[in-house]
PDB file of N, CA and C in Angstrom:
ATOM      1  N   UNK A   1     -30.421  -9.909 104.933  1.00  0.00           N
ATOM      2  CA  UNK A   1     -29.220 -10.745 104.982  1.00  0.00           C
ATOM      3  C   UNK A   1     -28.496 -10.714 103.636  1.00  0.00           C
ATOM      4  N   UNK A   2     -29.413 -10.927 102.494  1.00  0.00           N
ATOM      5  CA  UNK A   2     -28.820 -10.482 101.081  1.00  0.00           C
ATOM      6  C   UNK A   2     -28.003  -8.932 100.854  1.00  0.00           C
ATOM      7  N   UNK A   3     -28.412  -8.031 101.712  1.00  0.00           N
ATOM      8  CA  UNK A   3     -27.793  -6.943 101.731  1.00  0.00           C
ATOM      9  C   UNK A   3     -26.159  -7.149 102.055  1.00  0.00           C
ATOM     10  N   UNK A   4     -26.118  -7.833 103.214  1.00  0.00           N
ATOM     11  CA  UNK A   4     -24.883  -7.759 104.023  1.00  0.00           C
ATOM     12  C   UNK A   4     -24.021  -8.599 103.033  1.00  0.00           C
ATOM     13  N   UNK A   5     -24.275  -9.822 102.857  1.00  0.00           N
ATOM     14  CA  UNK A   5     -23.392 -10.694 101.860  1.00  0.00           C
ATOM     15  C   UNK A   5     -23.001  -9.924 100.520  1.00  0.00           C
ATOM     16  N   UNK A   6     -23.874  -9.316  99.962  1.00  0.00           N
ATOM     17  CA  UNK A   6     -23.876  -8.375  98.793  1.00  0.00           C
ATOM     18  C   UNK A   6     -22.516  -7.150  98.761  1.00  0.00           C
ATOM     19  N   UNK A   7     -22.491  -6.455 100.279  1.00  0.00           N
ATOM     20  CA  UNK A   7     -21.959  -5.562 100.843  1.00  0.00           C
ATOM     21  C   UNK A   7     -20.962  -5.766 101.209  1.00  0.00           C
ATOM     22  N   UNK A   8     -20.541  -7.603 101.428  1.00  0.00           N
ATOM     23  CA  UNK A   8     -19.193  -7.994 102.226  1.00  0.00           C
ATOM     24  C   UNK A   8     -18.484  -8.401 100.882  1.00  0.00           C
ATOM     25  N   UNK A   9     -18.924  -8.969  99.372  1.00  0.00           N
ATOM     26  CA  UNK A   9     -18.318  -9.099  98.439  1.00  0.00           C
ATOM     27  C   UNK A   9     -17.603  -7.715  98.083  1.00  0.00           C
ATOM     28  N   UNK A  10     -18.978  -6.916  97.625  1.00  0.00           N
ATOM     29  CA  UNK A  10     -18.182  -5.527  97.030  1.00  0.00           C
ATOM     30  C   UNK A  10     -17.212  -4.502  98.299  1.00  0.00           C
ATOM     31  N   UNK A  11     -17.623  -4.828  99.269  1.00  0.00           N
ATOM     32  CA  UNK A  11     -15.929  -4.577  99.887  1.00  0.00           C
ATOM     33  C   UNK A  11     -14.736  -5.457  99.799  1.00  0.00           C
ATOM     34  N   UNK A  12     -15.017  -6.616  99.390  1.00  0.00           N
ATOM     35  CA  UNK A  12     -14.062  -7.330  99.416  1.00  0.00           C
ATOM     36  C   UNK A  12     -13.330  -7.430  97.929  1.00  0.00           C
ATOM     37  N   UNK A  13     -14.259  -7.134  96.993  1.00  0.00           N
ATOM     38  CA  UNK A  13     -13.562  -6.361  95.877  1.00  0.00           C
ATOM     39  C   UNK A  13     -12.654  -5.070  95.168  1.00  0.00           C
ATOM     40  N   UNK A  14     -13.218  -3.911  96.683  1.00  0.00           N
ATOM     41  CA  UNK A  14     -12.688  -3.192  96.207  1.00  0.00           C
ATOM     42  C   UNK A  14     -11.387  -2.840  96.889  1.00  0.00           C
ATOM     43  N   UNK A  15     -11.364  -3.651  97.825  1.00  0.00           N
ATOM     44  CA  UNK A  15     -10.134  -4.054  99.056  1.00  0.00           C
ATOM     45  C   UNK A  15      -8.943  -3.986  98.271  1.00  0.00           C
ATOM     46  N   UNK A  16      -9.375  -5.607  96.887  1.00  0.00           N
ATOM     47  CA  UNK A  16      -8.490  -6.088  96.441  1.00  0.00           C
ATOM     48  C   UNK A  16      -7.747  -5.514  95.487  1.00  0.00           C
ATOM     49  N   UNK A  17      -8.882  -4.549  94.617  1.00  0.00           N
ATOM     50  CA  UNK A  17      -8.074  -3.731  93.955  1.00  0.00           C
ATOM     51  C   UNK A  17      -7.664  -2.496  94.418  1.00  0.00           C
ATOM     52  N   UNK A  18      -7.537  -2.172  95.332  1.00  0.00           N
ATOM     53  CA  UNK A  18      -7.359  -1.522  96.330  1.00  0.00           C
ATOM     54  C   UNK A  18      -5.728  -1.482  96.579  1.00  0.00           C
ATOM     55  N   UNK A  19      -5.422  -2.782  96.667  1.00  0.00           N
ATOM     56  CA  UNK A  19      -4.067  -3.411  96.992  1.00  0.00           C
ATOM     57  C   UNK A  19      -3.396  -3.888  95.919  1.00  0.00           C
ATOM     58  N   UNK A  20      -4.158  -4.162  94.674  1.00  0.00           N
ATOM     59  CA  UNK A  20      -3.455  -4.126  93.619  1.00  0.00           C
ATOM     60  C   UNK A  20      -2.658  -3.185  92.985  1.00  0.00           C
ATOM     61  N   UNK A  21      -3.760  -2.421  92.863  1.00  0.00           N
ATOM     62  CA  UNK A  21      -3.444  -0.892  92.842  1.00  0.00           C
ATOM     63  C   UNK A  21      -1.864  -0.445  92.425  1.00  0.00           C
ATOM     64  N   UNK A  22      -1.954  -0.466  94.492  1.00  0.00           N
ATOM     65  CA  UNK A  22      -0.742   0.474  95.191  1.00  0.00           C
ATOM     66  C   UNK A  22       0.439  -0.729  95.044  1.00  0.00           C
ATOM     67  N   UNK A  23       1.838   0.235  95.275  1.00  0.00           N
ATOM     68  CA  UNK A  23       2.971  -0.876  94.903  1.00  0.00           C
ATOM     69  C   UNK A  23       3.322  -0.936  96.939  1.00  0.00           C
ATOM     70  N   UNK A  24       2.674   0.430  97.363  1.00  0.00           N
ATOM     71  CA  UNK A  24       2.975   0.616  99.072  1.00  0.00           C
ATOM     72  C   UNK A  24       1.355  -0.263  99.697  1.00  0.00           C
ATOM     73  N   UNK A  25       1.594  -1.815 100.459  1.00  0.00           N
ATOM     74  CA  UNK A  25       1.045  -2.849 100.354  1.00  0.00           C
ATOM     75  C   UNK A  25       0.363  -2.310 101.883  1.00  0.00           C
ATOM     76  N   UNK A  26       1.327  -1.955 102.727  1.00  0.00           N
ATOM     77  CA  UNK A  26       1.127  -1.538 104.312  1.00  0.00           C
ATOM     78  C   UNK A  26      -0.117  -0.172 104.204  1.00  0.00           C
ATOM     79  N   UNK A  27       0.232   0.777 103.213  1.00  0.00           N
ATOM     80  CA  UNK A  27      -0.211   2.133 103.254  1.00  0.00           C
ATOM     81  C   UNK A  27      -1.952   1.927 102.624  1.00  0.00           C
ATOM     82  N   UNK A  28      -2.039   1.006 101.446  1.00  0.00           N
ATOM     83  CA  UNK A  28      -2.745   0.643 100.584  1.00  0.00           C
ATOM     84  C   UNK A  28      -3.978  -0.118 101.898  1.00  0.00           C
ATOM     85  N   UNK A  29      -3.127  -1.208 102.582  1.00  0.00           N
ATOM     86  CA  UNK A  29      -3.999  -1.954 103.273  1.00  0.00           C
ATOM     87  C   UNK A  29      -4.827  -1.019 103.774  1.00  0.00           C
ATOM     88  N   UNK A  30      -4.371   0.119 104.640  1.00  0.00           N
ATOM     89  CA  UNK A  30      -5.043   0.959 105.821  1.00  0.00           C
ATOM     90  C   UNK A  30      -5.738   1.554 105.423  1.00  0.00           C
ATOM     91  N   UNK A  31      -5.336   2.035 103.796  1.00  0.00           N
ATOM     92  CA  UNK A  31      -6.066   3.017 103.387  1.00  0.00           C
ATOM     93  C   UNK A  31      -7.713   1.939 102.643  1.00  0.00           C
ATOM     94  N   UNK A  32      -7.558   1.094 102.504  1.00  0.00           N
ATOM     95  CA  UNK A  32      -8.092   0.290 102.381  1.00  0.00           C
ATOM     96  C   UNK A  32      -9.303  -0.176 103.138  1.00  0.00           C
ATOM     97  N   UNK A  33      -8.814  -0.067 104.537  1.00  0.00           N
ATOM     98  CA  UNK A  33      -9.212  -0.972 105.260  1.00  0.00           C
ATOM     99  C   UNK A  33     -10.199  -0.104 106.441  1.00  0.00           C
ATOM    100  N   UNK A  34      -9.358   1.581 106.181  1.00  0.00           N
ATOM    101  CA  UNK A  34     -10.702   2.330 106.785  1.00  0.00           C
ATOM    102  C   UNK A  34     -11.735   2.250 106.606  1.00  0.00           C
ATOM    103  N   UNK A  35     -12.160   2.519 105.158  1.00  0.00           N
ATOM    104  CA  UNK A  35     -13.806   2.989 104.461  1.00  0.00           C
ATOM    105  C   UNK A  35     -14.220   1.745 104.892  1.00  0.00           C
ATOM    106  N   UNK A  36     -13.836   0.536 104.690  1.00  0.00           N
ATOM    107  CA  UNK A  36     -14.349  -0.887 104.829  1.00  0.00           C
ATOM    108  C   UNK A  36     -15.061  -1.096 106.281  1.00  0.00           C
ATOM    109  N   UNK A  37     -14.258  -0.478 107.280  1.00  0.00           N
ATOM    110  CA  UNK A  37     -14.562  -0.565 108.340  1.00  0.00           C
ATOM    111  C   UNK A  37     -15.951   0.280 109.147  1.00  0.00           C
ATOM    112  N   UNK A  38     -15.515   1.703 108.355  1.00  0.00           N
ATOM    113  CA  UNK A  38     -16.834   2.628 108.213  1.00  0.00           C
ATOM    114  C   UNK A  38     -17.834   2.349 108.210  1.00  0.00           C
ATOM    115  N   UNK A  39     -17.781   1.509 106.747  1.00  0.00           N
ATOM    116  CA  UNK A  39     -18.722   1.680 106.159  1.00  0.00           C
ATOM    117  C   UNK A  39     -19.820  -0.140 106.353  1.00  0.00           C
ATOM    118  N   UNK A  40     -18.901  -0.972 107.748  1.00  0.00           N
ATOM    119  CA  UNK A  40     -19.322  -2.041 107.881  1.00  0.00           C
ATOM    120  C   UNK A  40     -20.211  -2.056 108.915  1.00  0.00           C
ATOM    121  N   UNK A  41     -19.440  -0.715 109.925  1.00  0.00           N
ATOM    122  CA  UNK A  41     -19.982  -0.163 111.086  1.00  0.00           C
ATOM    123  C   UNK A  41     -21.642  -0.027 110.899  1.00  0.00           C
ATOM    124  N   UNK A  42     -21.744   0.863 109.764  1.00  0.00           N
ATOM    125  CA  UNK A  42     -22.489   1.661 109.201  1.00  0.00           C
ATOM    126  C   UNK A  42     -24.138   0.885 109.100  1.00  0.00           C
ATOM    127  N   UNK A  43     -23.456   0.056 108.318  1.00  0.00           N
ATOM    128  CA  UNK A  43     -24.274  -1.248 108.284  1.00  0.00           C
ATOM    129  C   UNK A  43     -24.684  -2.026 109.197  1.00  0.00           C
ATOM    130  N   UNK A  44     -24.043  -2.426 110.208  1.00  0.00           N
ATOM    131  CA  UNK A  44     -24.240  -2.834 111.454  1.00  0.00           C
ATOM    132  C   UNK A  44     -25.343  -2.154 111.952  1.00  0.00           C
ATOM    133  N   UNK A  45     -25.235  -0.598 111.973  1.00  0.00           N
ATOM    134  CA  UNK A  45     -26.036   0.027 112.980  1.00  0.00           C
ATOM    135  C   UNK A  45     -27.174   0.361 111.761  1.00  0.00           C
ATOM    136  N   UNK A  46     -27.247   0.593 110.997  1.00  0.00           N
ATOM    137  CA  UNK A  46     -28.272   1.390 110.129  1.00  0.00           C
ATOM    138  C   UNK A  46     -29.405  -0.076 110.023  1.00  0.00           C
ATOM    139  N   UNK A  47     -29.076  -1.559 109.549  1.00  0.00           N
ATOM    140  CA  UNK A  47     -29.520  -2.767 109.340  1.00  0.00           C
ATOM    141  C   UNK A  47     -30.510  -2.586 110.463  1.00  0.00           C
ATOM    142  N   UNK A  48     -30.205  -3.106 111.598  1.00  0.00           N
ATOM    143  CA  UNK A  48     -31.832  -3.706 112.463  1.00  0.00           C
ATOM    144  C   UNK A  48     -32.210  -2.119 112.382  1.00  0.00           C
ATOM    145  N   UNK A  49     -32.181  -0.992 112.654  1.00  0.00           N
ATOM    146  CA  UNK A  49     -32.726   0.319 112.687  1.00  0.00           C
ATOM    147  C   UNK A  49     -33.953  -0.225 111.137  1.00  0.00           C
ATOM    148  N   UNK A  50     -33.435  -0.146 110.554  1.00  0.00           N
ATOM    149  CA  UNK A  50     -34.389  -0.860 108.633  1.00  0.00           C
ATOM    150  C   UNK A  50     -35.270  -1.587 108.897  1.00  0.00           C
ATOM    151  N   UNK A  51     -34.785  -2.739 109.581  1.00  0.00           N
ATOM    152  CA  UNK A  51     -35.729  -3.632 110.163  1.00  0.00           C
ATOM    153  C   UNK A  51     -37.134  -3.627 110.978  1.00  0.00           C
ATOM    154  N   UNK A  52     -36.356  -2.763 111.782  1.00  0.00           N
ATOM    155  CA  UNK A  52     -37.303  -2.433 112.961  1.00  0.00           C
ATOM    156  C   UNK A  52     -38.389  -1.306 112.471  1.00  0.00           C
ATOM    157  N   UNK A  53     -38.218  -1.050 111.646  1.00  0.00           N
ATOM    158  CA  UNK A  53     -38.773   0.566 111.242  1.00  0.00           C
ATOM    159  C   UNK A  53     -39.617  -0.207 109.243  1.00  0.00           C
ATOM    160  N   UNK A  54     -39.093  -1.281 109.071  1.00  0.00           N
ATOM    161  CA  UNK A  54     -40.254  -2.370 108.263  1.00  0.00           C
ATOM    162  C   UNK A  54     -40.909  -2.723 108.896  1.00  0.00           C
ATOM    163  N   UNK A  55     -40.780  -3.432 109.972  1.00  0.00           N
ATOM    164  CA  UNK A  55     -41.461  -4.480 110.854  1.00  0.00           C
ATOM    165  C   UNK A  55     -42.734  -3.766 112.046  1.00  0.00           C
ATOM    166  N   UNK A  56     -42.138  -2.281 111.919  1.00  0.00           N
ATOM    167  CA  UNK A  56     -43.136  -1.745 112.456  1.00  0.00           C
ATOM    168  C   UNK A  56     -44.239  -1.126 111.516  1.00  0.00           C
ATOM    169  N   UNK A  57     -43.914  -0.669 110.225  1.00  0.00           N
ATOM    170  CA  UNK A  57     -44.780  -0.887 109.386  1.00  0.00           C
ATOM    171  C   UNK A  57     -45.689  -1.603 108.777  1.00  0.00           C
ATOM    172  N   UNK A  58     -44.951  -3.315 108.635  1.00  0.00           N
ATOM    173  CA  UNK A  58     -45.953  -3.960 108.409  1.00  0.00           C
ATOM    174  C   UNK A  58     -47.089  -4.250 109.682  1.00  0.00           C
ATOM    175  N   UNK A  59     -46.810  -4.310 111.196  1.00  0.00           N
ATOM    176  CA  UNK A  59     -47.955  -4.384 112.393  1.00  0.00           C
ATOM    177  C   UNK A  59     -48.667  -2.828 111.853  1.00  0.00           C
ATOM    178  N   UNK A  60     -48.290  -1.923 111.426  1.00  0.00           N
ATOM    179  CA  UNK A  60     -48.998  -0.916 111.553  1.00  0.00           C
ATOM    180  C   UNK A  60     -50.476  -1.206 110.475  1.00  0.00           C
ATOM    181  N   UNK A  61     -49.447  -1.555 109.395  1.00  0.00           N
ATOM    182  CA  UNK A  61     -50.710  -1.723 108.656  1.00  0.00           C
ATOM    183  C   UNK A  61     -51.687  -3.496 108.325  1.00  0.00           C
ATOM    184  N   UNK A  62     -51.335  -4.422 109.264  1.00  0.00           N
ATOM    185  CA  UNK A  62     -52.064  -5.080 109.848  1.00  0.00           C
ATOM    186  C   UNK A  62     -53.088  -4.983 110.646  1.00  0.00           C
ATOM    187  N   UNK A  63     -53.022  -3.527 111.607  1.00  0.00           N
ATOM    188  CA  UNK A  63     -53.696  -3.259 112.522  1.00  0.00           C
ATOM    189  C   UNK A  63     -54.703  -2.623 111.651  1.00  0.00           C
ATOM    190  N   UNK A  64     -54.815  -1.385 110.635  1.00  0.00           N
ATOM    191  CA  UNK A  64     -55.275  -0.535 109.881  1.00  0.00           C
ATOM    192  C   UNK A  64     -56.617  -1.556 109.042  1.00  0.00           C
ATOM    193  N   UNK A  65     -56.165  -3.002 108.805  1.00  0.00           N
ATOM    194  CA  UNK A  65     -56.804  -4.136 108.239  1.00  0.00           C
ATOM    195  C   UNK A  65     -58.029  -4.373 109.066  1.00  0.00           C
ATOM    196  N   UNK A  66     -57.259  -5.017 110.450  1.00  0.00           N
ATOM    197  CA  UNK A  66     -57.939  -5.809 111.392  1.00  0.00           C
ATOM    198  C   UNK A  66     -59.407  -4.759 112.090  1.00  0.00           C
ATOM    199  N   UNK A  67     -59.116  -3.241 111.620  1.00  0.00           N
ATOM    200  CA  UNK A  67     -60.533  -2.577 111.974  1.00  0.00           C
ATOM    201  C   UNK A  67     -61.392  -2.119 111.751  1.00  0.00           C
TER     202      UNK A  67
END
């Protein structure tokens, strides 16, 4: 969860200078607003995949204990 909050600032930083930037506010946004989107996607799908693939590690080596 620290990942995502971490991940939603520094996009939201680089948004801004992003738009500071450019003096073209419309062009800036989009261009902006792709990678953000990418790369939120990204996160979305890659996150429980992490999870699931910890969580099966730690039962794995619970089991490795328990015999």
């Amino acid at each position: 969860m620290h990942a995502l909050i971490i991940t939603g600032v520094m996009t939201t930083v680089i948004f801004v200078l992003a738009l500071w930037r450019s003096r073209n506010l419309l062009g800036s946004f989009l261009y902006a607003l792709l990678p953000a989107i990418v790369f939120l996607l990204s996160i979305y799908v890659v996150t429980p995949f992490l999870h699931g693939k910890i969580v099966e590690l730690q039962q794995h080596g619970k089991k490795r204990h328990s015999e």
